[in-house]
N, C-alpha and C. Protein backbone atom coordinates (compact mmCIF):
# COMPACT_ATOMS: atom_id res chain seq x y z
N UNK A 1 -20.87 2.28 5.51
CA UNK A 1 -21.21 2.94 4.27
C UNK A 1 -20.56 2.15 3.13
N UNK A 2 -21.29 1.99 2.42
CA UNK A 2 -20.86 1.26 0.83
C UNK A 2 -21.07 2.40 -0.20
N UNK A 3 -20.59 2.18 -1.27
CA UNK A 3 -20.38 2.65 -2.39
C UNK A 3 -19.57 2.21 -3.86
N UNK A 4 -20.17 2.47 -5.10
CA UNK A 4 -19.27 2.04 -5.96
C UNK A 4 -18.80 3.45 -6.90
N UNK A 5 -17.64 3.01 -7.57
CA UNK A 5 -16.73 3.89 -8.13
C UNK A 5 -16.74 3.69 -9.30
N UNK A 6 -16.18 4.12 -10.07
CA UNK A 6 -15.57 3.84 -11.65
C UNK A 6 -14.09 3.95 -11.59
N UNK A 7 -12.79 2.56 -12.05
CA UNK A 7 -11.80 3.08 -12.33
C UNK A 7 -11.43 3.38 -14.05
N UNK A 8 -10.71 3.27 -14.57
CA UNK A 8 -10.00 3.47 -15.97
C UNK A 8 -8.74 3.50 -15.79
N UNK A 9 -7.95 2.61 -16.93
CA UNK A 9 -6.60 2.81 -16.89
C UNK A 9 -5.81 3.81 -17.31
N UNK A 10 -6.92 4.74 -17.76
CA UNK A 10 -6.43 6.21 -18.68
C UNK A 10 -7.49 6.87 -18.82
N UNK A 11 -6.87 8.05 -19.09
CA UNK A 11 -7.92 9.23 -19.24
C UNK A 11 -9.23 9.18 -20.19
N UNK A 12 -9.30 8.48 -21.22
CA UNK A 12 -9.65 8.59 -22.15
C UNK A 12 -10.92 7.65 -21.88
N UNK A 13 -10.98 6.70 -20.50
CA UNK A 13 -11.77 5.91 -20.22
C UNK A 13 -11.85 4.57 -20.96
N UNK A 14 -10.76 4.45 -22.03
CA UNK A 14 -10.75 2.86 -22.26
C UNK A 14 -10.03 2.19 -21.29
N UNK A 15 -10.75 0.56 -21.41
CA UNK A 15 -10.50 -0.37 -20.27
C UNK A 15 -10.62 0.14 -18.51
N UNK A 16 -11.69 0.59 -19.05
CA UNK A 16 -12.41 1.27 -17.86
C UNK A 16 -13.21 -0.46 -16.88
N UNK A 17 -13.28 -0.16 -15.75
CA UNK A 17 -14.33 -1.13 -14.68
C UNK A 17 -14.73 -0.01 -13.74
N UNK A 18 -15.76 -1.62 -12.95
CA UNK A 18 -16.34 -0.69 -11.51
C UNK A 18 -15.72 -1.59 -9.91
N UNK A 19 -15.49 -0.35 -9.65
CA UNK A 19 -15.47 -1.25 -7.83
C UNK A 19 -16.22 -1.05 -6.58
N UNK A 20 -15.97 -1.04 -5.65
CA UNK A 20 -16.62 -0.86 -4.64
C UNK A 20 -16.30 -0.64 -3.14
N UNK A 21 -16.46 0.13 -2.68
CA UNK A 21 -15.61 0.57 -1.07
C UNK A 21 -16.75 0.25 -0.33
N UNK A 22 -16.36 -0.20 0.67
CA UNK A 22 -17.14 -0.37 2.24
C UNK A 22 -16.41 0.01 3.11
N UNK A 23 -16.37 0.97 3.57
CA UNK A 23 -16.08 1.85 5.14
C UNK A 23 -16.38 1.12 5.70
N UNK A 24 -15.21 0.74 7.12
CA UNK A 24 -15.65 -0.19 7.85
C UNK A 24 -15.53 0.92 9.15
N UNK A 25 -14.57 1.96 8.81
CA UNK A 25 -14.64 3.04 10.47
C UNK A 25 -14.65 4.39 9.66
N UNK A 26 -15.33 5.06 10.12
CA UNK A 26 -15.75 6.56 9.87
C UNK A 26 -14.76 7.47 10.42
N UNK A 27 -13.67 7.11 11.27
CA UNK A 27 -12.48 8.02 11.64
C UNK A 27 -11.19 7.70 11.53
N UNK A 28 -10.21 9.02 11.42
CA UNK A 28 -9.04 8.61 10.96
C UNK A 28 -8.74 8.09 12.57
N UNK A 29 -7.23 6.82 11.92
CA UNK A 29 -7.45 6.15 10.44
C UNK A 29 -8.77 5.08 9.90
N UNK A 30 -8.88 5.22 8.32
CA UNK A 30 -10.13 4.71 8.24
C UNK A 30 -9.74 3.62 7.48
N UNK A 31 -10.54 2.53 7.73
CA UNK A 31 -10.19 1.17 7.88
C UNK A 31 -11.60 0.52 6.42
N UNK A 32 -10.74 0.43 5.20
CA UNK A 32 -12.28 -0.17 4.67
C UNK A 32 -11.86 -1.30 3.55
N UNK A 33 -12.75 -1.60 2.75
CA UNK A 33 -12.92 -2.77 1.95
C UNK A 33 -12.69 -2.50 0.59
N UNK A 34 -12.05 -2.81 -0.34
CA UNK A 34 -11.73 -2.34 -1.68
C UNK A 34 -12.11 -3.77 -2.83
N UNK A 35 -13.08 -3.27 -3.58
CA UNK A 35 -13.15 -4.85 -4.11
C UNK A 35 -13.69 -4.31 -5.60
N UNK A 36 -12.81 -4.38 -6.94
CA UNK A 36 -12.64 -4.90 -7.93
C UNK A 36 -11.95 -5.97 -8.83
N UNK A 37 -12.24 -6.15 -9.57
CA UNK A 37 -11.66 -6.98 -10.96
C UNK A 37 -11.39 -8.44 -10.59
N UNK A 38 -12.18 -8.57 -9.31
CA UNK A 38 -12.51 -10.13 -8.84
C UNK A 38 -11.75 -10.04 -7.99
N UNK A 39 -10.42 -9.17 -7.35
CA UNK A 39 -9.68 -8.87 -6.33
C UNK A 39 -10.38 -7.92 -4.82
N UNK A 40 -10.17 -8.64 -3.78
CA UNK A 40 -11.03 -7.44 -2.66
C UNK A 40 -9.37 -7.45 -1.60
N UNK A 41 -9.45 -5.92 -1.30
CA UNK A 41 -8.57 -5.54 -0.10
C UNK A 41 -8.58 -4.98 0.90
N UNK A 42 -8.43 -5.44 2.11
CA UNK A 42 -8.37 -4.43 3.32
C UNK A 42 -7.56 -3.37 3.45
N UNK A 43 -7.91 -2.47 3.50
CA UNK A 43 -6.77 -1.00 3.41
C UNK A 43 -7.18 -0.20 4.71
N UNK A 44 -6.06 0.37 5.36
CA UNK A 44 -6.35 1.24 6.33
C UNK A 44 -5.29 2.42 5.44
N UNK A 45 -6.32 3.57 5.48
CA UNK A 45 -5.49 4.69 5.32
C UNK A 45 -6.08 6.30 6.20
N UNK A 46 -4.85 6.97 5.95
CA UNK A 46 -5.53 8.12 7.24
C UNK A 46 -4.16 8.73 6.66
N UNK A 47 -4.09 10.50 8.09
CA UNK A 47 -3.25 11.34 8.11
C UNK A 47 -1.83 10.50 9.07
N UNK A 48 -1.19 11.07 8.93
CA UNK A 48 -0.02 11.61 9.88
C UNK A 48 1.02 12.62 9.74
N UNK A 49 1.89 13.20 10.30
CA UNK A 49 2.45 14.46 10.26
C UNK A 49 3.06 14.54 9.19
N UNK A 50 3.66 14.06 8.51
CA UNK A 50 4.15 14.07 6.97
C UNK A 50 2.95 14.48 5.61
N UNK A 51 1.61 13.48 6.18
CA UNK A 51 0.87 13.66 4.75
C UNK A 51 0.00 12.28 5.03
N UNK A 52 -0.49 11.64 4.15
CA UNK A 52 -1.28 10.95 4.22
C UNK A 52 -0.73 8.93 4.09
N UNK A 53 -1.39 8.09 4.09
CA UNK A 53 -1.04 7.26 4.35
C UNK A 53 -2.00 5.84 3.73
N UNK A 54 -1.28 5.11 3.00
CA UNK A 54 -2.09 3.57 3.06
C UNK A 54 -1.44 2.50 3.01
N UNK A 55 -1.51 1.49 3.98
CA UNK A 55 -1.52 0.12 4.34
C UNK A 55 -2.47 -0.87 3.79
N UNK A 56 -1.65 -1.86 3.42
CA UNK A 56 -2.56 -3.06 3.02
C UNK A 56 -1.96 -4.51 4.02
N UNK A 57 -2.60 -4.42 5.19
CA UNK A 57 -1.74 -5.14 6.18
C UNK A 57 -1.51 -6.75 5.88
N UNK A 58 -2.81 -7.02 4.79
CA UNK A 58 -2.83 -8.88 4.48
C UNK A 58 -1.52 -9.16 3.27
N UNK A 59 -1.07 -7.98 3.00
CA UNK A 59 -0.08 -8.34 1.69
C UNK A 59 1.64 -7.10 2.12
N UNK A 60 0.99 -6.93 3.28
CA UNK A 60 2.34 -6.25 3.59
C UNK A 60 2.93 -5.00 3.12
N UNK A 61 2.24 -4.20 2.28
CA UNK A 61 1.94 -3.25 1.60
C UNK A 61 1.89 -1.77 2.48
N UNK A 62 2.72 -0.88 2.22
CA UNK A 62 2.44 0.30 3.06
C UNK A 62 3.13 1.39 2.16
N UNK A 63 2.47 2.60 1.94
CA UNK A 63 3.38 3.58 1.25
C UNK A 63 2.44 5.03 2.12
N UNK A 64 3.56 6.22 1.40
CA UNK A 64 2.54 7.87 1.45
C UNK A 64 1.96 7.86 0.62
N UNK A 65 1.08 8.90 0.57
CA UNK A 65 0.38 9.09 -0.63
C UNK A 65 0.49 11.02 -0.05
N UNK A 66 -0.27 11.47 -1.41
CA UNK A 66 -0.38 13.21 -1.47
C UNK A 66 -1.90 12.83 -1.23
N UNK A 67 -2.79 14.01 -1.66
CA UNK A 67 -4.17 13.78 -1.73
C UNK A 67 -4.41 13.04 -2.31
N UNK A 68 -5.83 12.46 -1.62
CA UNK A 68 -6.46 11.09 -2.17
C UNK A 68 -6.98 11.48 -3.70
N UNK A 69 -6.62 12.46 -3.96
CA UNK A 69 -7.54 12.52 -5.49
C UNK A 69 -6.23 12.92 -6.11
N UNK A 70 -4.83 12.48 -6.04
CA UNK A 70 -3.64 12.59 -6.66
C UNK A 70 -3.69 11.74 -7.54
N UNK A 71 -4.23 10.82 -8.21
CA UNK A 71 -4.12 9.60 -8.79
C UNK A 71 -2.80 9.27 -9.22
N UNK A 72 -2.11 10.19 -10.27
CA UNK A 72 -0.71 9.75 -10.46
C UNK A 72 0.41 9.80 -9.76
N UNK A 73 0.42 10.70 -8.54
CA UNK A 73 1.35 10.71 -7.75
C UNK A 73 1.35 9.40 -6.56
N UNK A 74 -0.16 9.15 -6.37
CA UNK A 74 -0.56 7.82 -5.58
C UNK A 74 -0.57 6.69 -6.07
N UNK A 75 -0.19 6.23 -7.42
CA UNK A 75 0.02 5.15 -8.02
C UNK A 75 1.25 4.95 -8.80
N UNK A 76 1.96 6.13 -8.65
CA UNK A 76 3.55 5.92 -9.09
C UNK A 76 4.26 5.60 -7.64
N UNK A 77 3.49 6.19 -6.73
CA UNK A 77 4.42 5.62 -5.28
C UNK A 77 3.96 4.05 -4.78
N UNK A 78 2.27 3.97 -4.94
CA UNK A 78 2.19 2.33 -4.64
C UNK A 78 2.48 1.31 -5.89
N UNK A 79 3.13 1.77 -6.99
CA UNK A 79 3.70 0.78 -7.72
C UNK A 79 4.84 0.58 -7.37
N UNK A 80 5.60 1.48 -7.68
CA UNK A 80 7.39 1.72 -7.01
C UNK A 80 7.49 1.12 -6.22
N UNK A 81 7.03 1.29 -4.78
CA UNK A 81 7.20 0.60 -3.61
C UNK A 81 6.50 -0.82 -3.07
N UNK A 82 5.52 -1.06 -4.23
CA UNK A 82 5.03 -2.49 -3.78
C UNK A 82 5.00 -3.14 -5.48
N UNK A 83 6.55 -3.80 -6.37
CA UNK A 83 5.98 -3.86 -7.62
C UNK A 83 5.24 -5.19 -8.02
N UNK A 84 4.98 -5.89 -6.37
CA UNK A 84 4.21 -7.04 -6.56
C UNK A 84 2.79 -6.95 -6.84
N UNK A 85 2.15 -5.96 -6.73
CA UNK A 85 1.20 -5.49 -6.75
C UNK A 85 1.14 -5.17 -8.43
N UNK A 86 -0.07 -5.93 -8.88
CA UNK A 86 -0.54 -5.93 -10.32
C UNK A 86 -0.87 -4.21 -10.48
N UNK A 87 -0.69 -3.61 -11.98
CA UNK A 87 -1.19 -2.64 -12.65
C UNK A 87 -2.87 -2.27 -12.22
N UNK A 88 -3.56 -3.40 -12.22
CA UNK A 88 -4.56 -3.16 -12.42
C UNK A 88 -5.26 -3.46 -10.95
N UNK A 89 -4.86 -3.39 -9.97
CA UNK A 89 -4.91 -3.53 -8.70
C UNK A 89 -4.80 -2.57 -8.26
N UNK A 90 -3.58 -2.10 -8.51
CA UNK A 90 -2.95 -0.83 -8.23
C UNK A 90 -3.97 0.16 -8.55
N UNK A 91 -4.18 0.53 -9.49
CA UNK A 91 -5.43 1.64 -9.91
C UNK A 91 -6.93 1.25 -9.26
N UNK A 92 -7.25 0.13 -9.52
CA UNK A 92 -8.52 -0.03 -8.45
C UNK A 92 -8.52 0.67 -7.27
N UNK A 93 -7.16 0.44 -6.83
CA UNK A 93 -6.66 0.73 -5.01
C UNK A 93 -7.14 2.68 -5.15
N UNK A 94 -6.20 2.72 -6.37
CA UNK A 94 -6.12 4.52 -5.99
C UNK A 94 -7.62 5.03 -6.55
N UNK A 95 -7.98 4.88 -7.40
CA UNK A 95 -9.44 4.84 -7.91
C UNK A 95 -10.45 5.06 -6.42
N UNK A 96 -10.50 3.91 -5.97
CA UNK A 96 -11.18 4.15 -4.72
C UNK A 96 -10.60 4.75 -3.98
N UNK A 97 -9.77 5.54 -3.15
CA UNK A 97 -9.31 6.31 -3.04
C UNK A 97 -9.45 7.78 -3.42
N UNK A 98 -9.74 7.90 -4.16
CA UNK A 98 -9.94 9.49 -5.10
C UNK A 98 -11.42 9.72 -5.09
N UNK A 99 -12.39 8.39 -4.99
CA UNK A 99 -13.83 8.34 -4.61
C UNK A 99 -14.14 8.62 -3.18
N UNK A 100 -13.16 7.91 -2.31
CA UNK A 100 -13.51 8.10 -0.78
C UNK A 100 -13.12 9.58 -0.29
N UNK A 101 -12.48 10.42 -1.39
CA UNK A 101 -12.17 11.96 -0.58
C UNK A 101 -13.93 12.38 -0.91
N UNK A 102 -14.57 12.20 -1.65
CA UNK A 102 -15.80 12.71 -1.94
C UNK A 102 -16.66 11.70 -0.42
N UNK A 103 -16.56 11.36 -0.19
CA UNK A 103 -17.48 10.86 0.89
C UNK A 103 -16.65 11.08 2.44
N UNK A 104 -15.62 11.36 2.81
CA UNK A 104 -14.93 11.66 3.67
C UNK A 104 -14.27 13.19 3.74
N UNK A 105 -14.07 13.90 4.95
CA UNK A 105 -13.10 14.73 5.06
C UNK A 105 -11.80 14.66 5.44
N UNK A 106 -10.83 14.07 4.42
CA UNK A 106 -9.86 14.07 4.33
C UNK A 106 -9.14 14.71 3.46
């Protein structure tokens, strides 16, 4: 399954883009493709007994997250904990994310 999203760096929708998810597995954990702002990432994310979860295994990247449609709580933890990871990466990441709870039951 493919799909594209809309992120924004703020509410207000300025410096807004688009990206795009490709599901590569339909069960947790779900394993897919994240590709804006000329940047694409492999992400596996899913449950475990704490709460939820995403890995970015090509950049070494792993944090919790709350619900996928947390945006600020999911991008104050994958900034904090990965601050190699660009601003605007970072929100692509959670962006799609907050799109994939609408196409998944998670």
């Amino acid at each position: 399954m493919t799909f594209d999203y809309c992120c924004s760096k703020n509410l207000s929708g300025k410096a807004s883009w688009k990206g795009q998810v490709r599901l590569i597995t339909e069960v947790d954990p779900y394993e897919l493709t994240v590709t804006a702002r000329n940047s694409s990432f492999h992400i596996i994310c899913g449950t475990y007994t704490h709460g939820h979860f995403l890995c970015i295994p090509d950049l070494g990247v792993s944090t919790p997250l709350a619900a996928l449609n947390d945006t600020f709580w999911n991008l104050e933890q994958l900034t904090i904990n990965n601050p190699d990871l660009s601003e605007p990466d970072a929100i692509s990441i959670i962006c799609a994310l907050k799109a994939l709870k609408s196409h998944l039951a998670i």
